[in-house]
C-alpha atoms as a PDB file:
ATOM      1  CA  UNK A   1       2.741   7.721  10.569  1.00  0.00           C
ATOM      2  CA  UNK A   2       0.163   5.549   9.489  1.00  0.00           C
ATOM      3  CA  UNK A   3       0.974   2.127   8.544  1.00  0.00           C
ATOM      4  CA  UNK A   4       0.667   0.742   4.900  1.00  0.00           C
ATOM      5  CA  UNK A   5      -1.905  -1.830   6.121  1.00  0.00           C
ATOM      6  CA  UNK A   6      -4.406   0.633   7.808  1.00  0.00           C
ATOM      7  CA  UNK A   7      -4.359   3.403   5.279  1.00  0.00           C
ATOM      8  CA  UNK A   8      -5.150   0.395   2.505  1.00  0.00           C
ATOM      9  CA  UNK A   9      -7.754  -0.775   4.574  1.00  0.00           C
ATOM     10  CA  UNK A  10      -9.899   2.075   6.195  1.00  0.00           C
ATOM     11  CA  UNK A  11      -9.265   3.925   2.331  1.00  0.00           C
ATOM     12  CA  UNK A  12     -11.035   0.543   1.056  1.00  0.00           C
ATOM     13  CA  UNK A  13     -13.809   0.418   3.361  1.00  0.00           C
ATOM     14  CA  UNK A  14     -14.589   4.161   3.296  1.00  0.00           C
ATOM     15  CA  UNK A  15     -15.315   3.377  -1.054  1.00  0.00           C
ATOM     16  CA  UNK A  16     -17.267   0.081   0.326  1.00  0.00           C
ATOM     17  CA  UNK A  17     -15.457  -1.857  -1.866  1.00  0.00           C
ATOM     18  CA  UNK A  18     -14.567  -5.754  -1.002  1.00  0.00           C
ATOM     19  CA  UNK A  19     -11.341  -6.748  -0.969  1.00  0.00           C
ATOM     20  CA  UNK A  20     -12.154  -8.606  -4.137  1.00  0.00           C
ATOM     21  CA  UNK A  21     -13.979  -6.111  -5.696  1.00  0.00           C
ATOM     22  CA  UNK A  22     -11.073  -3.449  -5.101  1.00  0.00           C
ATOM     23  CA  UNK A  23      -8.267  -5.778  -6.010  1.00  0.00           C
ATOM     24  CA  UNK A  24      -9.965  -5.716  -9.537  1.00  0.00           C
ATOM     25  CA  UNK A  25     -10.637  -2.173 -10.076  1.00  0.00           C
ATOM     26  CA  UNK A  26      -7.139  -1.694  -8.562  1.00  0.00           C
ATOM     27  CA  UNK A  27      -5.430  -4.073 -11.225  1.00  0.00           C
ATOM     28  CA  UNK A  28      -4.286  -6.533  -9.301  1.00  0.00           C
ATOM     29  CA  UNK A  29      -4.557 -10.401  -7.563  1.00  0.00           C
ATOM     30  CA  UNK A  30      -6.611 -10.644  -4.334  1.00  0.00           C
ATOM     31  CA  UNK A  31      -3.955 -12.202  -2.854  1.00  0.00           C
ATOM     32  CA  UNK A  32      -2.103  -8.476  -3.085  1.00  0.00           C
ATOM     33  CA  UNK A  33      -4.449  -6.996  -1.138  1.00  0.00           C
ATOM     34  CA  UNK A  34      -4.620  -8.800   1.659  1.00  0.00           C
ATOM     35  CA  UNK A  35      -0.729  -8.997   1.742  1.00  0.00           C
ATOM     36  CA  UNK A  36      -1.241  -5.485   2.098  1.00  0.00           C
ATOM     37  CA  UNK A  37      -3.977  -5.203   4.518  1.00  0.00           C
ATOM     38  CA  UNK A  38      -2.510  -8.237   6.809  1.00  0.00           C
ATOM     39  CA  UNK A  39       0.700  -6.294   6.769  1.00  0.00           C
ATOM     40  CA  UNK A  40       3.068  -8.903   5.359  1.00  0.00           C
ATOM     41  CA  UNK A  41       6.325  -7.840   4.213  1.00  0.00           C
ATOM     42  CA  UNK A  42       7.229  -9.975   1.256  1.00  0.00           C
ATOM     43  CA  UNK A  43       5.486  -7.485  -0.891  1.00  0.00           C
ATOM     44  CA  UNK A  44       6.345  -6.370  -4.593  1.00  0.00           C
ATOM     45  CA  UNK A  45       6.639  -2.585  -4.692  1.00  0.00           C
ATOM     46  CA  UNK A  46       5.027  -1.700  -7.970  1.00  0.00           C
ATOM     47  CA  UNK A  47       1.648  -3.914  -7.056  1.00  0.00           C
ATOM     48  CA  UNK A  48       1.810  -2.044  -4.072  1.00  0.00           C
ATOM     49  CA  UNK A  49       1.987   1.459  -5.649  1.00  0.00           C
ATOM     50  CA  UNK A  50      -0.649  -0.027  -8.296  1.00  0.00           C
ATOM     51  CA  UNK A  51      -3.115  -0.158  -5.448  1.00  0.00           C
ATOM     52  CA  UNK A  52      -1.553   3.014  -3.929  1.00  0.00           C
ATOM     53  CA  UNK A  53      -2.293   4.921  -7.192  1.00  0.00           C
ATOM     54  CA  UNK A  54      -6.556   3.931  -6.515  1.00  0.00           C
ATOM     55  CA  UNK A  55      -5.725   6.978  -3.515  1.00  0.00           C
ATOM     56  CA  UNK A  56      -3.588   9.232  -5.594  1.00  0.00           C
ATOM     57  CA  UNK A  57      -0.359   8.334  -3.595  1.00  0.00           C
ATOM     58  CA  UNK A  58       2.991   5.869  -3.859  1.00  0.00           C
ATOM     59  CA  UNK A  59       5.858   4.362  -2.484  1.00  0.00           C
ATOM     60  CA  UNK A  60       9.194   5.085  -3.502  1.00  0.00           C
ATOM     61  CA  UNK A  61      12.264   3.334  -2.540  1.00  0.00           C
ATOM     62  CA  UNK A  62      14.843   5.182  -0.324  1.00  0.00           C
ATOM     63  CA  UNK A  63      18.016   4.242   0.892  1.00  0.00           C
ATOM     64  CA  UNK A  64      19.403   3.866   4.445  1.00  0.00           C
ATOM     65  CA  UNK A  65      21.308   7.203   3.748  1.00  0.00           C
ATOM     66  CA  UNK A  66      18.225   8.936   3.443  1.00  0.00           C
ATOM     67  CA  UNK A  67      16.781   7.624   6.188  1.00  0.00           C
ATOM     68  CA  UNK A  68      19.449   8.894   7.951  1.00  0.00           C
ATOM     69  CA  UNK A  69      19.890  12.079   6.662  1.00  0.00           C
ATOM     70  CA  UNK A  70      16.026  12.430   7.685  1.00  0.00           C
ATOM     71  CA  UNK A  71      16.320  11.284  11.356  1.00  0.00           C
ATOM     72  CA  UNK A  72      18.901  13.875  11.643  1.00  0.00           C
ATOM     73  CA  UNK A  73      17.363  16.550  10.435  1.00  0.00           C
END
């Protein structure tokens, strides 16, 4: 599966946006973006899924049961 950080960034380049220029269409600080694209992990999950949305996708919380229940299956 593809990492957070490389789907924000190739998706980014392939609209030739800036990181500046895509943090303001997408709604939020620079600073967000390249939390995102340097793969931190001190995010906050709605800014993330506000950039998300610019690709027609989110993130949604899931709990270590489900995890589970998925590696199982």
């Amino acid at each position: 599966m593809k990492e957070l950080a490389e789907f924000v960034k190739e998706r980014r380049k392939e609209v030739d946006l800036t990181q500046e220029e895509f943090a303001d269409r997408a709604g939020v600080a620079l600073t967000v973006i390249r939390k995102i694209e340097q793969n931190k992990t001190n995010l906050n999950l709605g800014k993330v899924n506000q950039v998300l949305k610019m690709f027609g996708h989110k993130l949604v919380p899931v709990s270590l049961k489900e995890l589970d229940d998925n590696e199982a299956s």
